[in-house]
Protein backbone atom coordinates (compact mmCIF):
# COMPACT_ATOMS: atom_id res chain seq x y z
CA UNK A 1 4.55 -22.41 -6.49
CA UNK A 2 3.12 -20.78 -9.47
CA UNK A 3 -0.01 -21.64 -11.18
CA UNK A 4 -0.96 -19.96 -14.51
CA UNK A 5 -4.44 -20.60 -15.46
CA UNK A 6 -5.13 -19.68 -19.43
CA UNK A 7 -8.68 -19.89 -21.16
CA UNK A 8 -8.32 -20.64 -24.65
CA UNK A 9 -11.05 -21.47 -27.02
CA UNK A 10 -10.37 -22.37 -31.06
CA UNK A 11 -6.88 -20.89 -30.36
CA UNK A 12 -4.87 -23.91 -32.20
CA UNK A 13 -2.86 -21.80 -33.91
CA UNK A 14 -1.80 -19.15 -30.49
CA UNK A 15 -0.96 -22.04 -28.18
CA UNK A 16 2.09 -23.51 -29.12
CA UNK A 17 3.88 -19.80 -29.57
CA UNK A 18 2.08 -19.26 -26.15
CA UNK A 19 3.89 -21.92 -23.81
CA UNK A 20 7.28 -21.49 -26.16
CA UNK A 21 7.15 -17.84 -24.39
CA UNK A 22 5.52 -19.15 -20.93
CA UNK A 23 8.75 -21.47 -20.66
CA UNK A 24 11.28 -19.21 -21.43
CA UNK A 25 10.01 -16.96 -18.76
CA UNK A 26 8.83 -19.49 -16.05
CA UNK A 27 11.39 -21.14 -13.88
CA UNK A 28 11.32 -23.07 -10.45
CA UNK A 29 7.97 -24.66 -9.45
CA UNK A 30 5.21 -24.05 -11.93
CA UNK A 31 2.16 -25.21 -13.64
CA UNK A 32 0.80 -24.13 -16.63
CA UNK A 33 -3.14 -24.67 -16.34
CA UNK A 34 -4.94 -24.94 -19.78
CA UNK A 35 -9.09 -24.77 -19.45
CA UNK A 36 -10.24 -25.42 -23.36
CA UNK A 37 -13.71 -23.89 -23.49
CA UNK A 38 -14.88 -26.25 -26.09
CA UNK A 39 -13.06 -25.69 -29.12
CA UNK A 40 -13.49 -27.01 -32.46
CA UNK A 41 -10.50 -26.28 -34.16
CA UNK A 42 -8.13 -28.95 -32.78
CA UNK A 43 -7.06 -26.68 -29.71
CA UNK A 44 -7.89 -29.63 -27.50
CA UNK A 45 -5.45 -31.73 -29.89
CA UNK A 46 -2.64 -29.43 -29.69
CA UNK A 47 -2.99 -28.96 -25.53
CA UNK A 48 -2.65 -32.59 -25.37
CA UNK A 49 0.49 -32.94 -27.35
CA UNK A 50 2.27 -30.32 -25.19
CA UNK A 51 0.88 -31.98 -22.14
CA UNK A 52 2.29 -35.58 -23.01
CA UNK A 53 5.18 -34.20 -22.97
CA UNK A 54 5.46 -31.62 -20.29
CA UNK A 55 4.01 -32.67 -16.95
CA UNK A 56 4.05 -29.44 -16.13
CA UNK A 57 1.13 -28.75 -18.36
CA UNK A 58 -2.27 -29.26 -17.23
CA UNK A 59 -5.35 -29.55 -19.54
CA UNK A 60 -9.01 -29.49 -18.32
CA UNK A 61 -11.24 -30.01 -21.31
CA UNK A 62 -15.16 -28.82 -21.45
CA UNK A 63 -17.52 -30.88 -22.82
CA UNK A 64 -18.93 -27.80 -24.40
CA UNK A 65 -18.23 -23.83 -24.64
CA UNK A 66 -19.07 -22.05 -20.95
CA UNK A 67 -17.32 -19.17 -21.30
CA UNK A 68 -14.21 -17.52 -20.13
CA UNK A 69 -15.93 -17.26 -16.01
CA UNK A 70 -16.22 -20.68 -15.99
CA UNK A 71 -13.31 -21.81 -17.97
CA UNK A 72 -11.18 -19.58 -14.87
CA UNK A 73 -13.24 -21.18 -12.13
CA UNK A 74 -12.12 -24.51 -13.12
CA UNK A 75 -8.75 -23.38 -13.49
CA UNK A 76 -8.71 -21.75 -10.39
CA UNK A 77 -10.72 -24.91 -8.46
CA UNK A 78 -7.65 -27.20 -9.70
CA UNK A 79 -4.90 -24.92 -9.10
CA UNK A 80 -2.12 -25.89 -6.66
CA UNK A 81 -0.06 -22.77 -6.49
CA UNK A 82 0.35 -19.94 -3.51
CA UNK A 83 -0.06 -17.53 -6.65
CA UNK A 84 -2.39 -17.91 -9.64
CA UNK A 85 -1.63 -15.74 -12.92
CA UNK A 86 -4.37 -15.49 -15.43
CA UNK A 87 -3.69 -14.67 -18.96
CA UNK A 88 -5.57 -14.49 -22.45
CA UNK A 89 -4.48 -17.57 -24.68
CA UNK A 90 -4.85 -15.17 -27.56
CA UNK A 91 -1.20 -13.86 -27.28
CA UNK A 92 -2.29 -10.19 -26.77
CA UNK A 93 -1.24 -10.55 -23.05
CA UNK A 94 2.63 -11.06 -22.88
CA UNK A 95 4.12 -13.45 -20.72
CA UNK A 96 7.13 -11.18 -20.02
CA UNK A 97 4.96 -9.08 -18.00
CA UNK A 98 4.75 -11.79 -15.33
CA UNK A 99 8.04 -11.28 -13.58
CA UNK A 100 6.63 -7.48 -13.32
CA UNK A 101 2.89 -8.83 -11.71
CA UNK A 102 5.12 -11.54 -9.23
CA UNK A 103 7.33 -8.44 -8.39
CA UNK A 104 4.30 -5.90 -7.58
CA UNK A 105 2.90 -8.73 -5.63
CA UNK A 106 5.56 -9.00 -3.26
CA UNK A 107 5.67 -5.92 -2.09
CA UNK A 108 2.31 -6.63 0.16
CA UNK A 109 -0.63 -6.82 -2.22
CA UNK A 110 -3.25 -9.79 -2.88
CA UNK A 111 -4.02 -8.91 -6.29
CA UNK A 112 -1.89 -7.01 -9.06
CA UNK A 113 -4.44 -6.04 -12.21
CA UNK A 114 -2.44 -5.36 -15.51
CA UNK A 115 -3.33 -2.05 -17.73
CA UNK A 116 -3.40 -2.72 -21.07
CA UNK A 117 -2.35 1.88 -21.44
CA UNK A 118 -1.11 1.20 -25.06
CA UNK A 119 -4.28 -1.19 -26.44
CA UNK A 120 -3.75 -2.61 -29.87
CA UNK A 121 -7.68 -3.05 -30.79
CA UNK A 122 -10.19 -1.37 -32.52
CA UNK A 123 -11.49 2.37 -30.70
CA UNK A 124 -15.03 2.30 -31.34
CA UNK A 125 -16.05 -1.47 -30.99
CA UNK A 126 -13.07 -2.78 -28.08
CA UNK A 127 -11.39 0.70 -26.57
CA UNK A 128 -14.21 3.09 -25.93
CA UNK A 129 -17.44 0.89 -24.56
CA UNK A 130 -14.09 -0.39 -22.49
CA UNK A 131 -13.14 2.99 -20.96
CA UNK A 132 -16.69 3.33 -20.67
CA UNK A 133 -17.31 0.60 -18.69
CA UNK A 134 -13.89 0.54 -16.76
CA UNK A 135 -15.28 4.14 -15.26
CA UNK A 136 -18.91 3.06 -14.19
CA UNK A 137 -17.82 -0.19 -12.90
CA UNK A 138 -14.52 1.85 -10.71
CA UNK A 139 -17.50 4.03 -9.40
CA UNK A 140 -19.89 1.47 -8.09
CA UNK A 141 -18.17 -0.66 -6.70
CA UNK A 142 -15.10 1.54 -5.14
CA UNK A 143 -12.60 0.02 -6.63
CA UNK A 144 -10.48 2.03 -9.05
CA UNK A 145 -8.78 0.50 -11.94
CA UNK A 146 -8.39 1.96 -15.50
CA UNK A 147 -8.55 -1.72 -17.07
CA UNK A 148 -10.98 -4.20 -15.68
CA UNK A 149 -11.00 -6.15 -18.77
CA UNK A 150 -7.77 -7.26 -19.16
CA UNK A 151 -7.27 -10.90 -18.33
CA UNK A 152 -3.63 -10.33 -16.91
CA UNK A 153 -3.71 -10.44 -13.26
CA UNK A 154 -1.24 -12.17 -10.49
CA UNK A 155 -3.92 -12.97 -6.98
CA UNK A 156 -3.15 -15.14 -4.00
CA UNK A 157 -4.56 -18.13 -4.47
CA UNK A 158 -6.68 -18.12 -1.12
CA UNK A 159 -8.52 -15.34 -2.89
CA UNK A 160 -9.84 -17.27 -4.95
CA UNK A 161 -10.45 -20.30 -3.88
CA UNK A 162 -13.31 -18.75 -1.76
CA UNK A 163 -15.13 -17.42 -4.58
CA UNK A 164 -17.80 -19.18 -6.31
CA UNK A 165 -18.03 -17.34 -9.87
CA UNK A 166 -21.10 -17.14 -12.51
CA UNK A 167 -22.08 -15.90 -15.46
CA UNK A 168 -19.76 -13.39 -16.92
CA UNK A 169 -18.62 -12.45 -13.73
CA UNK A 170 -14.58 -13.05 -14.26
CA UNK A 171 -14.10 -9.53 -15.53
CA UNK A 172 -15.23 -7.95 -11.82
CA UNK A 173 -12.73 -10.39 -9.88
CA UNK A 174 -10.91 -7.56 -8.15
CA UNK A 175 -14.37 -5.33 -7.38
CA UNK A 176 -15.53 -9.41 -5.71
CA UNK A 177 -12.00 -10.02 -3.40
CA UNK A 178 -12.93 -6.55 -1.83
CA UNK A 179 -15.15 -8.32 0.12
CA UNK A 180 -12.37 -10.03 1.23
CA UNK A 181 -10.33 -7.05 2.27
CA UNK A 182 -8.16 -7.82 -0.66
CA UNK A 183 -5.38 -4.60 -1.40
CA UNK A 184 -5.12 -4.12 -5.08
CA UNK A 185 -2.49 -2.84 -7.18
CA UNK A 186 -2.83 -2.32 -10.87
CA UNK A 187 0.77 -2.05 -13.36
CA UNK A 188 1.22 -1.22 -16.90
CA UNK A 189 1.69 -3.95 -19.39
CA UNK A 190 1.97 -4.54 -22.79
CA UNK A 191 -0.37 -5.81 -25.43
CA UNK A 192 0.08 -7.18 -28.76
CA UNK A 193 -2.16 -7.42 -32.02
CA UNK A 194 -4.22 -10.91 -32.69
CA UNK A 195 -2.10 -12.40 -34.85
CA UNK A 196 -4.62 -15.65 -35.82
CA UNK A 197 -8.03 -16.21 -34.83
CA UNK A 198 -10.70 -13.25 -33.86
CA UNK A 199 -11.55 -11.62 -30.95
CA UNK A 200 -14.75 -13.56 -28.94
CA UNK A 201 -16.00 -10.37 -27.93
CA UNK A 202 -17.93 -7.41 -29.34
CA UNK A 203 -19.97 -4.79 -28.38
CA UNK A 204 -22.65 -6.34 -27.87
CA UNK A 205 -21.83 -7.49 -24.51
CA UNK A 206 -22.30 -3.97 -23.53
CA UNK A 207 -25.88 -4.53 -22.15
CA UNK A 208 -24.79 -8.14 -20.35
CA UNK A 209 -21.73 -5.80 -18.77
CA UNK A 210 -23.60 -2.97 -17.13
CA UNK A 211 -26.57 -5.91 -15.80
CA UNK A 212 -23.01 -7.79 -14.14
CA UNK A 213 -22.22 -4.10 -12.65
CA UNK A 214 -25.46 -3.90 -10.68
CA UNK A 215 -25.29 -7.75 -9.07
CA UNK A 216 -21.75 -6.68 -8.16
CA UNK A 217 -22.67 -4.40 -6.60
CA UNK A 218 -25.27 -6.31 -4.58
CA UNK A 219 -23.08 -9.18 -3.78
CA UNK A 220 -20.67 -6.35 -2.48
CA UNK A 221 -23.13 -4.56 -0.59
CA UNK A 222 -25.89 -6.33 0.09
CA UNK A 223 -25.31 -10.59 -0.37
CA UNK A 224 -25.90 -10.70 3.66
CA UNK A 225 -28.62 -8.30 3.97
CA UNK A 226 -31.01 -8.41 0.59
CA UNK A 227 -33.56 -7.25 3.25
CA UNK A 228 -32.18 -4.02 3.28
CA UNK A 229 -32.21 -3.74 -0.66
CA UNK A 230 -35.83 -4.97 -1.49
CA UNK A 231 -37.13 -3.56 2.13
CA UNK A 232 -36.14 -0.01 2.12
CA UNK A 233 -37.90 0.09 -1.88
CA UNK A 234 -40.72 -1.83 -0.87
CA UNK A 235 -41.08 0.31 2.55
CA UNK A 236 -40.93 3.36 0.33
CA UNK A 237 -43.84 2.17 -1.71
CA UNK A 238 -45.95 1.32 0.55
CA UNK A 239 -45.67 3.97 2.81
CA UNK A 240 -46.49 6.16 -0.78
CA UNK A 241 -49.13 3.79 -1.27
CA UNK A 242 -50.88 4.28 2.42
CA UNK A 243 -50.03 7.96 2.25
CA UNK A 244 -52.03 8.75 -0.87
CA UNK A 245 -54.63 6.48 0.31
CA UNK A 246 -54.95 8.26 3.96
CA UNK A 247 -55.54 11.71 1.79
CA UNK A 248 -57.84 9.76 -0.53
CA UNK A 249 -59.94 8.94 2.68
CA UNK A 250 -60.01 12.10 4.10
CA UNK A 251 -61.10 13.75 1.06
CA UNK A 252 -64.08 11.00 0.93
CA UNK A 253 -64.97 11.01 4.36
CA UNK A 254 -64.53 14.83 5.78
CA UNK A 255 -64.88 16.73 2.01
CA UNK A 256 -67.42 14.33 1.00
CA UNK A 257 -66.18 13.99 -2.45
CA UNK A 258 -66.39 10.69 -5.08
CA UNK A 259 -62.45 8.84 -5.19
CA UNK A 260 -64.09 5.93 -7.35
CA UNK A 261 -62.29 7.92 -11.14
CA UNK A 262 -59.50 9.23 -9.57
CA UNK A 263 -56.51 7.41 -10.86
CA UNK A 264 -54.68 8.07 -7.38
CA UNK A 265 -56.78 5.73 -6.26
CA UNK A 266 -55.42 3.19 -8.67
CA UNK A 267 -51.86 4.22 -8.15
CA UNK A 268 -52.36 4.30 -4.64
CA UNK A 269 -53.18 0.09 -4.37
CA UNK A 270 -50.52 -0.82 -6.78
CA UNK A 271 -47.90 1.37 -4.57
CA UNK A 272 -49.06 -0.92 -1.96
CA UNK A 273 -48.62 -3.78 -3.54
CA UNK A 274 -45.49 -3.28 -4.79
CA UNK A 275 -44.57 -2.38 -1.50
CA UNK A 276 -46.30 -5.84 0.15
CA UNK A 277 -44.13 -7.68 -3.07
CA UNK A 278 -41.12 -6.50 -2.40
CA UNK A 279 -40.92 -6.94 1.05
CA UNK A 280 -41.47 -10.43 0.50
CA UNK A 281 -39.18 -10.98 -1.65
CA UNK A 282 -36.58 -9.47 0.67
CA UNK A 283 -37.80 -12.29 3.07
CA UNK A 284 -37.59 -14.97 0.60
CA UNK A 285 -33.96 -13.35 0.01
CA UNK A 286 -32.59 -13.96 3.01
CA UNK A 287 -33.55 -17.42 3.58
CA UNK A 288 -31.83 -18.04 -0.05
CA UNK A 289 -28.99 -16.43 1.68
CA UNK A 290 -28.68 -18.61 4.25
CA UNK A 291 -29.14 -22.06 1.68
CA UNK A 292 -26.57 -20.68 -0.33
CA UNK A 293 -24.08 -20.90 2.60
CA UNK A 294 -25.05 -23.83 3.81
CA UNK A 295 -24.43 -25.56 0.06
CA UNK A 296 -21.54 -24.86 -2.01
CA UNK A 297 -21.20 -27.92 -4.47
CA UNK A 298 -22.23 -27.43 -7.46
CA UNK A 299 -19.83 -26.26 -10.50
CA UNK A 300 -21.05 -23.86 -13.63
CA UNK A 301 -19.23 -26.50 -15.66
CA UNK A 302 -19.36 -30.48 -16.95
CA UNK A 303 -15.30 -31.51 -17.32
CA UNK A 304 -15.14 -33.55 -20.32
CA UNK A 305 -11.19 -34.95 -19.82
CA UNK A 306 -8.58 -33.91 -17.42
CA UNK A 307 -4.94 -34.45 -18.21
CA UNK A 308 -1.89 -34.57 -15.59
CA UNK A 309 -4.40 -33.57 -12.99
């Protein structure tokens, strides 16, 4: 079984052109999850009058706006299918390109990324902080795609029902399944111009995207040994710290000269300190670790109405 999970917020207009071209490539046993994000443009109205009459469809409504991580979690957390396609609701992914994703996916691989090569958005707001990004994010976390933002992607469902996602984290879902030993592939696919609404993102989300890079990398790295993160720094510090204070005794003691102005002395306790701090906090770390296995319930999201589901 399929399961095609699509965020859409105020996308009223996009959605009924949307599942016209969803049906005429989707055969066999399907879904078609909606997740609306909160809209107030009547999107919610429009996924309900498709979903009266096509059992097929499923709609999860928010009671507010979340965001795209959380509208694909829930999609995701309700999903029935052995693979789960996600897709923009926006019509700039096209549905054609499934086939292509289910095809790549077949031939061994847990996760099949699209490429959006030929993108049909503005350079210096959308294309180049993305190319940007795509590069920093494909060298810290190892895993090599040219087009981390684009929602198009086919994944094994057991992938994902695993993860727990946060934030704005939906856009590093292949650097997460590595964890998981997950092989990726990544395929060309099209992309088409917004033809109504606007685009929800901008460049602002620049900062927000390179702060998501570095937990990434942690919960890659280092989710089941934060000790080694915050230890190693704070071990550096302090040994600093004890090292500049060990010369600032000697010089008192054997050269007999005053330490009380000098501002290594200063820098010296701090080092310490920070050292002491951040030890602790690895500590405190790794008991959160072992909570945070121990109790998986609670959802980044408040449904507001479910429909065939």
């Amino acid at each position: 079984m399929i399961s095609v999970v699509i965020p859409a917020y105020n996308e009223r207009e996009n959605i009924p052109i949307l599942y016209e071209k969803l049906t005429k490539v989707l055969d066999g046993d399907y879904e078609i999850i909606f997740v609306d994000d909160g809209s107030k443009d009547g999107t919610f109205e429009v996924l309900k009058d498709i979903a009266q009459k096509d059992k097929q469809v499923k709609v999860i409504r928010f009671k507010r706006n979340y965001g795209q991580t959380a509208a694909m979690y829930a999609g995701f957390q309700h999903a029935r299918g052995d693979v789960i396609i996600t897709m923009d609701a926006d019509l700039q992914n096209d549905p054609e390109d499934i086939p292509l994703l289910l095809k790549k996916l077949e031939e061994g691989y847990d996760l099949v990324s699209g490429w959006r090569k030929d993108r049909k958005d503005p350079f210096l707001s959308r294309k180049l902080p993305s190319v940007i990004a795509n590069w920093i994010i494909s060298k810290v976390t190892g895993v090599y795609l040219h087009d981390y933002g684009c929602t198009l992607k086919a994944y094994r469902s057991e992938l994902l029902k695993e993860l727990e996602l946060y934030g704005d984290m939906h856009r590093f879902l292949p650097a997460l399944t590595k964890r998981q030993g997950a092989k990726i592939a990544e395929i060309v696919v099209r992309h088409h111009p917004r033809l109504y609404g606007r685009s929800k993102y901008g460049i602002g989300r620049t900062v927000r995207v390179i702060l998501d890079i570095l937990l990434v990398k942690f919960l890659n790295e280092y989710i089941n040994k934060p000790m080694y993160v915050f230890g190693f720094v704070g071990f550096v510090f302090l040994s600093v710290g004890l090292l500049a204070l060990a010369y600032l005794l000697f010089v008192k003691l054997f050269l007999e000269e005053s330490i009380g102005g000098r501002p290594l002395l200063i820098l010296s306790a701090l080092s310490i300190l920070a050292g002491i701090q951040l030890i602790s906090t690895g500590i405190i770390a790794e008991l959160l670790v072992r909570i945070y296995y121990r109790s998986k319930e609670d959802k980044p999201y408040i449904i507001d109405q479910k429909i065939n589901l």
